[in-house]
Protein backbone atom coordinates (compact mmCIF):
# COMPACT_ATOMS: atom_id res chain seq x y z
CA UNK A 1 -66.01 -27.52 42.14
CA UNK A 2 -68.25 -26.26 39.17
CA UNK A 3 -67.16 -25.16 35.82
CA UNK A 4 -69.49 -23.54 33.17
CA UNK A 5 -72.90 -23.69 34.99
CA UNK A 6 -73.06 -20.22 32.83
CA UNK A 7 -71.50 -19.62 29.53
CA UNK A 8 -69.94 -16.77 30.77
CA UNK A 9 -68.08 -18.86 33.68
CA UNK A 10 -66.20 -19.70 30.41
CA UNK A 11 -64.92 -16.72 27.94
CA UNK A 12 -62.25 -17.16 25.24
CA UNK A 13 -60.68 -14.21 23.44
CA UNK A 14 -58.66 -15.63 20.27
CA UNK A 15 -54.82 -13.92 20.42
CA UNK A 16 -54.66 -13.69 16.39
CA UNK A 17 -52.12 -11.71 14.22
CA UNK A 18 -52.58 -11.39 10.71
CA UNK A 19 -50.74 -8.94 8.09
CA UNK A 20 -53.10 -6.11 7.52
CA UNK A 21 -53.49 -5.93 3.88
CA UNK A 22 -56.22 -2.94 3.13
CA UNK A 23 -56.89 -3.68 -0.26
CA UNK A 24 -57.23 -7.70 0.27
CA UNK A 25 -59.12 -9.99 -0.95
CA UNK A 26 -59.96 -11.72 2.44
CA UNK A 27 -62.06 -9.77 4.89
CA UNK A 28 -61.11 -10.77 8.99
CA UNK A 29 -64.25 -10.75 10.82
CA UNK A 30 -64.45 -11.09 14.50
CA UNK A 31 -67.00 -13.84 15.42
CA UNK A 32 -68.74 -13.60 18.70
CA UNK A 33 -70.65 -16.40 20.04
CA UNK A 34 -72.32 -17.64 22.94
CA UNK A 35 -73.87 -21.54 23.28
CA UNK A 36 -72.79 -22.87 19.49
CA UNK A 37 -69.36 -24.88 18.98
CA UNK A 38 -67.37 -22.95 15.87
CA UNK A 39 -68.93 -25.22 13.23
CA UNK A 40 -72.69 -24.80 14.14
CA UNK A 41 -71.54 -20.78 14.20
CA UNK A 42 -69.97 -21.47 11.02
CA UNK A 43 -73.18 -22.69 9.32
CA UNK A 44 -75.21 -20.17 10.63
CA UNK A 45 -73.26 -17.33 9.16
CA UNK A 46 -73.47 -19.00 5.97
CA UNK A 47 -77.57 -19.88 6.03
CA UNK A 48 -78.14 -15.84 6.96
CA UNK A 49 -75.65 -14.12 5.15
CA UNK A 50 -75.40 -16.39 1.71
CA UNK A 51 -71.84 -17.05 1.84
CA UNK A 52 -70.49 -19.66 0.39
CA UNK A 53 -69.28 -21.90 3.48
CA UNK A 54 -66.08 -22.81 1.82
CA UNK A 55 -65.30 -19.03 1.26
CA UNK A 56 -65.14 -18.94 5.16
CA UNK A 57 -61.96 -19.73 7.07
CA UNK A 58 -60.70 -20.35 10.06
CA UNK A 59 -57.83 -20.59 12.90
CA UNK A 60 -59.56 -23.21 15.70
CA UNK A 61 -62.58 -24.26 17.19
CA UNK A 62 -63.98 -22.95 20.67
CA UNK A 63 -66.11 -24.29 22.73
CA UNK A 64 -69.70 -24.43 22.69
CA UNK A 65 -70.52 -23.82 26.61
CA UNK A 66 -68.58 -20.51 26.29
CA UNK A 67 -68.76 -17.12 25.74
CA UNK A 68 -66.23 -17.25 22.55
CA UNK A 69 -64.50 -14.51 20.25
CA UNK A 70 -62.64 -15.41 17.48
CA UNK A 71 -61.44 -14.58 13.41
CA UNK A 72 -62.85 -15.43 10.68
CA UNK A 73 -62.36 -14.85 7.00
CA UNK A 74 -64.69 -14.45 4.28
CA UNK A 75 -63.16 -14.22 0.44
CA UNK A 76 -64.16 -10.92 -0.94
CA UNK A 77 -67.27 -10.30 1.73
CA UNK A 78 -67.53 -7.91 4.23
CA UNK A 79 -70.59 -9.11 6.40
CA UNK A 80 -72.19 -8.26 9.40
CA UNK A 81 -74.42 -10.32 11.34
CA UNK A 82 -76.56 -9.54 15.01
CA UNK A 83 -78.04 -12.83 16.44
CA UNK A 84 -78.58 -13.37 20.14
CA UNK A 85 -76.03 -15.81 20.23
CA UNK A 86 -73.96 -14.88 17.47
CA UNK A 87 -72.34 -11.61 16.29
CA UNK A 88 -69.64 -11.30 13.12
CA UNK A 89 -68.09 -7.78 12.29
CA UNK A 90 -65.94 -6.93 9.85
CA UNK A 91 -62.18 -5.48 11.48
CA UNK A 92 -60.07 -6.06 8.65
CA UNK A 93 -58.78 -7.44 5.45
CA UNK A 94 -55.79 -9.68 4.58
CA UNK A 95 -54.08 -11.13 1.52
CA UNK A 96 -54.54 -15.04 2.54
CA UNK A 97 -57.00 -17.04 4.59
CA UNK A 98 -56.74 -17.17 8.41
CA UNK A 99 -55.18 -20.57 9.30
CA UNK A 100 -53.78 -22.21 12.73
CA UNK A 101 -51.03 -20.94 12.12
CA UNK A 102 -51.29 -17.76 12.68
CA UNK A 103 -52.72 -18.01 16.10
CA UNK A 104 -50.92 -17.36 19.14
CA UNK A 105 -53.29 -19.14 21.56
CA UNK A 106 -56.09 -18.03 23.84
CA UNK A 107 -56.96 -15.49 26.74
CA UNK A 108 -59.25 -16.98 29.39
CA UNK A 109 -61.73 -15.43 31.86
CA UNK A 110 -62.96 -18.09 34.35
CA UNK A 111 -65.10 -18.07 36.79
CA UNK A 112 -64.66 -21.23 38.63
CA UNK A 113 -68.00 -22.08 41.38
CA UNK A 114 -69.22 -24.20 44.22
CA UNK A 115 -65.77 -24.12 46.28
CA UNK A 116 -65.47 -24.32 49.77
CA UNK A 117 -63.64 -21.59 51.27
CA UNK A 118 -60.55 -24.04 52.34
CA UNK A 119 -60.44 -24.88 48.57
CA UNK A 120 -60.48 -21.24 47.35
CA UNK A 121 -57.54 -20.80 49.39
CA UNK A 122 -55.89 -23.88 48.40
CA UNK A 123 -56.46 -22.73 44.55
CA UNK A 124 -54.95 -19.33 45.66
CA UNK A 125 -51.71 -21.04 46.90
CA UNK A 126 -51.11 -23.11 44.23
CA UNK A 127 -51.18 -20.76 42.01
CA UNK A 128 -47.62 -19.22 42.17
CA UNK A 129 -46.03 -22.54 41.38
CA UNK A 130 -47.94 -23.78 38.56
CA UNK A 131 -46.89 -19.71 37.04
CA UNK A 132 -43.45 -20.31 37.71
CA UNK A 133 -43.15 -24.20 36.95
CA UNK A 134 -46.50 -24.42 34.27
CA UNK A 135 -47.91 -28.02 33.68
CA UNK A 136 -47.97 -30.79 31.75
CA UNK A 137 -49.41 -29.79 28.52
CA UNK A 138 -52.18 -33.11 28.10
CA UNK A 139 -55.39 -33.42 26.40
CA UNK A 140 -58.20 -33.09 28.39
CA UNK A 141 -61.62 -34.94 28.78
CA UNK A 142 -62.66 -33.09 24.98
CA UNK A 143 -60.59 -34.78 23.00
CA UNK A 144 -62.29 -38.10 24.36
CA UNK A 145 -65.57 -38.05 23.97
CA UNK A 146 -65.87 -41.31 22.58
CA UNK A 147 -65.35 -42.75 26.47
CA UNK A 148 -67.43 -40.55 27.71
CA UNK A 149 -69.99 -42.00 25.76
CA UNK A 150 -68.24 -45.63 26.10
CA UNK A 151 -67.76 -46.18 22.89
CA UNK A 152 -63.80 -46.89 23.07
CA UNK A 153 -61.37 -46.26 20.99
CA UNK A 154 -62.46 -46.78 16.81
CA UNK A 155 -59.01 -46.08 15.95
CA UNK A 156 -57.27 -48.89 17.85
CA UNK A 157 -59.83 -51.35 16.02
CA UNK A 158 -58.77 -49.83 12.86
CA UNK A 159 -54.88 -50.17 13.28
CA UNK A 160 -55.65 -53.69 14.58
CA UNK A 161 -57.31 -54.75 11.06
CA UNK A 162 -60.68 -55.30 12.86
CA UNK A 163 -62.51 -53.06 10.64
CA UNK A 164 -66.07 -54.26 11.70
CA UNK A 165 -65.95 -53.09 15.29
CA UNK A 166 -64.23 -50.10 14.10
CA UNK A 167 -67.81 -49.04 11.80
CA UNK A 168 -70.21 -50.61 14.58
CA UNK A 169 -68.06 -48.60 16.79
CA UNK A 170 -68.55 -45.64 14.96
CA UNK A 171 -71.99 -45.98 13.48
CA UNK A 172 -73.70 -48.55 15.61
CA UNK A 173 -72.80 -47.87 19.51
CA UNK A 174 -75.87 -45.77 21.36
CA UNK A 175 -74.45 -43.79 24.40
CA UNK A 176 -75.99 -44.27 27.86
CA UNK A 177 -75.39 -40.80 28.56
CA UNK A 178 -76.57 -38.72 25.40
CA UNK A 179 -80.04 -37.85 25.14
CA UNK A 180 -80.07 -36.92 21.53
CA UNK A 181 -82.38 -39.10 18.50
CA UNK A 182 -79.41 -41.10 17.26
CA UNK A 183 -79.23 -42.82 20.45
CA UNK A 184 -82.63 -45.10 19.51
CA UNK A 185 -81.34 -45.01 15.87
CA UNK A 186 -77.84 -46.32 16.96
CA UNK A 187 -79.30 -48.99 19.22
CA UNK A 188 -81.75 -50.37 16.45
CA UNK A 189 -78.61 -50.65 13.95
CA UNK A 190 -76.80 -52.29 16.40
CA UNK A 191 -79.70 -55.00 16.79
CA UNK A 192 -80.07 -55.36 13.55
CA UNK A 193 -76.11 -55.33 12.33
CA UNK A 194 -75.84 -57.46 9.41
CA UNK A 195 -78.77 -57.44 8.23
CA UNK A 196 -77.86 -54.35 5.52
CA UNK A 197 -81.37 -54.59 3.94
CA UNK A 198 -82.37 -53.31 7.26
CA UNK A 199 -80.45 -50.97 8.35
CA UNK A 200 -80.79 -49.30 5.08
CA UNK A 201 -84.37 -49.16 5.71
CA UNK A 202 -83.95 -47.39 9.28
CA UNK A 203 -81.40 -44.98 8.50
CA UNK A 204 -81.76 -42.29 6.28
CA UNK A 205 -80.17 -39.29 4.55
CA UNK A 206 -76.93 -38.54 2.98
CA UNK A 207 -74.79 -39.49 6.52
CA UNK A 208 -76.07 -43.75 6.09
CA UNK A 209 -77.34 -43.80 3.11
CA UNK A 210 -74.91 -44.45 1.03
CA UNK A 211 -72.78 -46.44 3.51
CA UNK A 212 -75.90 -49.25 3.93
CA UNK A 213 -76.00 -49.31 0.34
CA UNK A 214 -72.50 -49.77 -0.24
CA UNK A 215 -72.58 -52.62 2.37
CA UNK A 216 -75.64 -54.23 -0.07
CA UNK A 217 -73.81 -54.43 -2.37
CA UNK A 218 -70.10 -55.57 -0.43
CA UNK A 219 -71.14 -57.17 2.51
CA UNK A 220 -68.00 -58.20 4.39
CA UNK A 221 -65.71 -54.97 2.93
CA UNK A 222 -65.74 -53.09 5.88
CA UNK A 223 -62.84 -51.50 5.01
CA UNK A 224 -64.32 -49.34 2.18
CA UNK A 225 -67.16 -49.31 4.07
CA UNK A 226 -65.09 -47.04 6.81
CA UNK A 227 -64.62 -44.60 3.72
CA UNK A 228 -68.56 -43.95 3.85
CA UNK A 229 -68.31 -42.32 7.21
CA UNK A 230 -67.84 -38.63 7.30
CA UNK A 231 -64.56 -37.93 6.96
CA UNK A 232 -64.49 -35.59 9.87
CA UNK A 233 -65.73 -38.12 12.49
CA UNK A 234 -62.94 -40.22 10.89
CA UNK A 235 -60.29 -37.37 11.68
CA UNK A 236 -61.99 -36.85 14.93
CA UNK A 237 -61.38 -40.58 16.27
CA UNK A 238 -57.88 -40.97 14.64
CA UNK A 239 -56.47 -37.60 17.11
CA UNK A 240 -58.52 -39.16 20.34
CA UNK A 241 -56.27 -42.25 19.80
CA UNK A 242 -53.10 -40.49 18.95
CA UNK A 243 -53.98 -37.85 21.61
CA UNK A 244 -54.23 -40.76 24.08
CA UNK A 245 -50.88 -42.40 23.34
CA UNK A 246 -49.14 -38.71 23.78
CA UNK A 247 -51.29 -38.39 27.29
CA UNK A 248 -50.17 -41.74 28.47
CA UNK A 249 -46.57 -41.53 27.32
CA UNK A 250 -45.80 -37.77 28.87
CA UNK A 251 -47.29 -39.44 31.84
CA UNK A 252 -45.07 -42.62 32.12
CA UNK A 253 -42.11 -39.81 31.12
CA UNK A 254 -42.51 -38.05 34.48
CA UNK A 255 -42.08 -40.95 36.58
CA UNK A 256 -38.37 -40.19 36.54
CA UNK A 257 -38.65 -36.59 36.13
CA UNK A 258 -41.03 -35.95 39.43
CA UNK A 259 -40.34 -37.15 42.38
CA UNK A 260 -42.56 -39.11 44.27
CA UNK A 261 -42.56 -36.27 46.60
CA UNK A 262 -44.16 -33.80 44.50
CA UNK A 263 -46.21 -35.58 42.26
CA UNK A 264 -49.49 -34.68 41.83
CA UNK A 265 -52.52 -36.80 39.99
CA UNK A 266 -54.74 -35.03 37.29
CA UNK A 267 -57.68 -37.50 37.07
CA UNK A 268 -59.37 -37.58 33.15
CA UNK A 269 -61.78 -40.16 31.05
CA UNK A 270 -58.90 -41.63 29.67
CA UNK A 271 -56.82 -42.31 33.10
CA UNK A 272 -54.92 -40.72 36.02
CA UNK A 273 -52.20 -38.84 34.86
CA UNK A 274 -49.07 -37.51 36.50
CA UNK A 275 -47.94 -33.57 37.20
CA UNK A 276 -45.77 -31.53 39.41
CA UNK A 277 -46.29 -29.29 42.25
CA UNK A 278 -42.83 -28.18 42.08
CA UNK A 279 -40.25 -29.32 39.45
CA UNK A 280 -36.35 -28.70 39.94
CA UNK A 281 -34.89 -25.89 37.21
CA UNK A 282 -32.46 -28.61 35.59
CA UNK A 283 -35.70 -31.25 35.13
CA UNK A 284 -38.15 -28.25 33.58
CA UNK A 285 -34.98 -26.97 31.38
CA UNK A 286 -34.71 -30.90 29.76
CA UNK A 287 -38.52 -31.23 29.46
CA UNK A 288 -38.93 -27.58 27.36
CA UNK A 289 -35.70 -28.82 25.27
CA UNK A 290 -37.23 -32.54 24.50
CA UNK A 291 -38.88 -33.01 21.37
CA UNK A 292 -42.44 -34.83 22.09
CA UNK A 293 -43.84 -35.19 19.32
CA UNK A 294 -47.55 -36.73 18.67
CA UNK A 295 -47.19 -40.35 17.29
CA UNK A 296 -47.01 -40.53 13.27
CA UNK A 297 -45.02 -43.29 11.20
CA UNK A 298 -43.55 -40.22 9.03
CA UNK A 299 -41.20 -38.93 12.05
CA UNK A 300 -38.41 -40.18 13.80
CA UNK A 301 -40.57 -40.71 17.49
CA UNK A 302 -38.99 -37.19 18.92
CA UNK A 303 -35.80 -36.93 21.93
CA UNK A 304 -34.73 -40.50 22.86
CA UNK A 305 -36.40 -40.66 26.17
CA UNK A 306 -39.92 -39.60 25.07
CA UNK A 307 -39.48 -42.12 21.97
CA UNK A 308 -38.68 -45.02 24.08
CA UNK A 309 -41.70 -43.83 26.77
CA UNK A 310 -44.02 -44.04 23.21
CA UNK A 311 -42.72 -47.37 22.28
CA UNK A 312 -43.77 -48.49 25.54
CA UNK A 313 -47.15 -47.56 25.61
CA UNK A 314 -47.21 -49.09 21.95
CA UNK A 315 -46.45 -51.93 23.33
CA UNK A 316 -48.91 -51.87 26.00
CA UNK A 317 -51.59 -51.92 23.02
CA UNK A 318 -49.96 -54.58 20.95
CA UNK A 319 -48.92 -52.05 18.40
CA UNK A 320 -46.42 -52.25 15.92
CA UNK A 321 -45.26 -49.32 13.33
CA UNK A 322 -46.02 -51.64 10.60
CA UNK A 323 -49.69 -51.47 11.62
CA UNK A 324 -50.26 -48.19 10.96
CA UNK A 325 -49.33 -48.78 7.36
CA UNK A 326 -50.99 -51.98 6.24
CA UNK A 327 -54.28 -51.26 8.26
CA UNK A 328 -54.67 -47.38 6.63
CA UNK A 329 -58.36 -45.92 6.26
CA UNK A 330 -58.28 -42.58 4.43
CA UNK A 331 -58.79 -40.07 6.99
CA UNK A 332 -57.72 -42.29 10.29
CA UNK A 333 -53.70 -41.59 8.83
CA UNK A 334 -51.44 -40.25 11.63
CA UNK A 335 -48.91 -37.38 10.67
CA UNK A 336 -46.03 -36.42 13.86
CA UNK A 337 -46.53 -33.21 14.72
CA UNK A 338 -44.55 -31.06 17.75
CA UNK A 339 -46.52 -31.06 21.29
CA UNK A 340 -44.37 -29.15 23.84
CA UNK A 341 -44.58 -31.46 26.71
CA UNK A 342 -44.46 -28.63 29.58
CA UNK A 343 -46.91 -25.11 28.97
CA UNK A 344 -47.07 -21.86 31.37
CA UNK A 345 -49.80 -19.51 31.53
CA UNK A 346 -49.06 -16.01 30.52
CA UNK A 347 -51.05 -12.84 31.38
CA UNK A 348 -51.69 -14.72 34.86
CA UNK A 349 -53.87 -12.25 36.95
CA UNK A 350 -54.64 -12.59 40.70
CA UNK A 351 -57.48 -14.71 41.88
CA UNK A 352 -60.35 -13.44 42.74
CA UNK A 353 -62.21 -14.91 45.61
CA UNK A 354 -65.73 -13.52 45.88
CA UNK A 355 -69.65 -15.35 47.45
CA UNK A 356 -71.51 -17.42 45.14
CA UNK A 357 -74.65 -16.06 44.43
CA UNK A 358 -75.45 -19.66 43.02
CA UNK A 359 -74.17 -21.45 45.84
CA UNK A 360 -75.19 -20.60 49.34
CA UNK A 361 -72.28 -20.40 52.19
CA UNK A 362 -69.46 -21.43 48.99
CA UNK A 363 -67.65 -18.87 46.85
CA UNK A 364 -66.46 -19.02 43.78
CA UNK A 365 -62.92 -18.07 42.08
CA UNK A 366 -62.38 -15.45 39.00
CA UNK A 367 -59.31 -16.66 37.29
CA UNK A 368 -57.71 -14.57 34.02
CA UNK A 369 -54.58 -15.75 31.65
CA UNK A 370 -53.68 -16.70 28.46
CA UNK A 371 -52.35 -19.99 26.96
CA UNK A 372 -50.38 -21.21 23.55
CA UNK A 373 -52.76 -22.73 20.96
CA UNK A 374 -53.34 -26.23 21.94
CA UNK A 375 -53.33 -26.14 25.52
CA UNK A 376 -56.73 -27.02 27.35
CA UNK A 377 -57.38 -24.21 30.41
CA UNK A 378 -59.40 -26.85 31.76
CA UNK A 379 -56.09 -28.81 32.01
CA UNK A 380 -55.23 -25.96 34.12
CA UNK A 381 -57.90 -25.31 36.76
CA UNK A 382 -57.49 -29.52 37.41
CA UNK A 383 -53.55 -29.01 38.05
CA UNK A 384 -54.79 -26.15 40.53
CA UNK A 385 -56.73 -28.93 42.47
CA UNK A 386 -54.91 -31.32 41.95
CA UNK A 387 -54.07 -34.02 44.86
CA UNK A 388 -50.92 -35.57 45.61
CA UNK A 389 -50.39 -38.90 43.99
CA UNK A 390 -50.81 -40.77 46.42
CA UNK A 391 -53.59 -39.43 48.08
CA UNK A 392 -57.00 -41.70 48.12
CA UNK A 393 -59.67 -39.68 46.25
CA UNK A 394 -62.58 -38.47 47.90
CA UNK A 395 -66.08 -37.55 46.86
CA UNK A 396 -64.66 -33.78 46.08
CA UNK A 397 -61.77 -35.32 44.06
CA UNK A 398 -64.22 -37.45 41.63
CA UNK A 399 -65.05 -35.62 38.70
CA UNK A 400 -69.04 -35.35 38.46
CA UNK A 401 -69.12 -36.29 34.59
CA UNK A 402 -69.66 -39.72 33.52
CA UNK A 403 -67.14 -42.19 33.98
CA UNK A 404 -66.52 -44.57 31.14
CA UNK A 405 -68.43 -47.52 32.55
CA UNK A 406 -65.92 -50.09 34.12
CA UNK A 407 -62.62 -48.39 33.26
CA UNK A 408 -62.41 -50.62 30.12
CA UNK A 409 -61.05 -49.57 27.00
CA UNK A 410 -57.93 -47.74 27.60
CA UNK A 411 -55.30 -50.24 27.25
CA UNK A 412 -54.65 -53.50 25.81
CA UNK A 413 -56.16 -54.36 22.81
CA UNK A 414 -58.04 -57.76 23.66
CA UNK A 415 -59.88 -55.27 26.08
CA UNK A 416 -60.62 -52.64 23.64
CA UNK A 417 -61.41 -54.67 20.92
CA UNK A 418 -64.56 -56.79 22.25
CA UNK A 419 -66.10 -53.71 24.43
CA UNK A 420 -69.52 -53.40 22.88
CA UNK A 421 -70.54 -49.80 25.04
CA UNK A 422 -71.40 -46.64 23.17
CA UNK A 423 -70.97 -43.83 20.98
CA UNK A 424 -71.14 -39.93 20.55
């Protein structure tokens, strides 16, 4: 099974509504893009057009190895822009800038490859249920880059008050996998950790700069240090840790609410997780009424079962709430916000089994439908293929990504904490 060996195995269509204002001061642009994740897209507007970047708003990002469309808004500009891999139009104008909120998720066109014809058909048949029953609404493999490229978890080194491997973790830690310049850069810093003088010398510009110098100057506040570090790395490690906990605790949740029967394993970088091939009306009416909310020290922990299936897995890192308070780094500071545990596809269409012209003797599968804003489709097509629990995985079952290298780094903390692999 192949996903995105074209960007246009992958297209997203951003379901928007804004209030059509014609006299507004921000302009809605659709932004079409092809091979560029929203930010680099974002930039690139700015650099042709001269907009100011923070004129420019938002409702999500999209994926780079897709064909994307989504809104935009400009303040008082009306732009229009014809790249090859990027096209913004003007459509409208509103009174405010677009935000998350205002999205109502995302249509998908799929095109899934390199499927025997027994596993077409199994995808075909497995459909129905996962329509009428949906799936378990987890994170997938994007929100954890950081094990793909073994660095670990930053954020668990952070709410343990080791603040050192937190910055080496996040600054220091070359992947084996990436093939970009940082990974020499990384792997020199790490050598030469401690020595600031040094590592001032080899890294440059505005992103270590002022970090080494700080460290010069503070040698053992690593702490402060963390501040130095763009704050949107910092963001970006704080969710993979909280988006972990949710994963693992949603997981330990269905134990009791599938039976063994009809359990199904979803494999990811961050462990096997649990699903459903079928689950009983009573069980999916209870999971859509639970409150399972993602971990923040400002919330009550959500519906009694999913609290005490979150203390748990706190528990299982050596985790206290107090932790979250007297270790806090500005921008690694968790907030509880609403997940719905269960999701269901809308707009489902019927699969389309056709020869792959890539793929000699194998066909590939067309799949269209839409999903609520947060939930990965890649989350889906796994649940499609997904194995029973029990089964023993096979070569077809492995996921041909990188693994994190020895399945460290996911649990307890005196693993995590002294794991010296890599970083994105």
């Amino acid at each position: 099974m192949r996903l995105k060996i074209t960007p246009d195995d992958f297209r997203v269509r951003e379901l928007l509504e804004w209030k059509e204002v014609p006299n507004g001061n921000f302009i809605v642009h659709k932004l079409h893009k092809e091979k560029l994740s929203t930010p680099e897209a974002l930039t690139m507007l700015a650099r042709e057009t001269g907009v100011q970047r923070s004129s420019i708003a938002y409702a999500g990002l999209k994926d780079r190895q897709a064909v994307t469309d989504q809104f935009v808004t400009i303040e008082r500009q009306a732009v229009e822009l014809k790249l090859p891999n990027l096209r913004v139009t003007p459509v409208g104008a509103t009174d405010r800038p677009i935000t998350s909120k205002m999205s109502q998720g995302n249509a998908f066109t799929i095109v899934v490859r390199d499927l025997r014809p027994t596993e077409a058909a199994a995808l075909r048949r497995s459909m129905p249920s996962l329509v009428k029953t949906g799936y378990p609404n987890y994170f997938d493999d994007q929100r954890f880059g950081s094990l793909r490229h073994g660095q670990g978890f930053p954020m668990l080194s952070v709410l343990i008050g080791d603040y050192e491997r937190a910055l080496q973790q996040l600054v220091a830690e070359p992947s084996p996998v990436a093939i970009t310049g940082d990974v020499k850069l990384k792997r020199t810093l790490q050598l030469r950790w401690g020595d600031w003088d040094a590592c001032a010398r080899i890294a440059r510009g505005p992103a270590y700069e002022p970090l080494f110098e700080f460290l010069i100057r503070n040698p053992r506040d690593f702490r402060t240090a963390l501040k130095f570090v763009p704050l949107r790395l910092r963001v970006i490690h704080a969710f993979a840790y909280q988006s972990f906990l949710w994963n693992r605790a949603v997981s330990n949740l269905l134990r009791v609410a599938v039976k063994g029967a009809q359990r199904l394993r979803l494999s990811t970088l961050a462990g096997d997780l649990i699903a459903w091939k079928y689950l009983a009306p009573e069980r999916e009416a209870k999971l859509i009424d639970m409150r399972t909310p993602l971990f923040g020290v400002d919330g009550d922990g959500g519906s009694e079962a999913f609290k005490k299936s979150m203390i748990g897995e706190m528990k299982n890192a050596e985790l206290q709430r107090g932790d979250f308070i007297a270790n806090e780094v500005p921008g690694m500071i968790w907030k509880e916000e609403q997940r719905d545990a269960l999701v269901k596809p809308t707009n489902v269409t019927d699969v389309r089994i056709e020869p792959d012209e890539m793929h000699e003797g194998n066909v590939k599968v067309s799949l269209q439908f839409a999903l609520p804003r947060g939930a990965y489709a890649t989350m889906l097509i796994k649940r499609l293929f997904a194995p029973s629990w029990y089964s023993r995985p096979t070569d077809r079952d492995e996921p041909r990504a990188p693994r994190t290298p020895g399945g460290v780094n996911l649990q307890p903390r005196s693993i995590v904490r002294y794991d010296d692999d890599y970083e994105d």
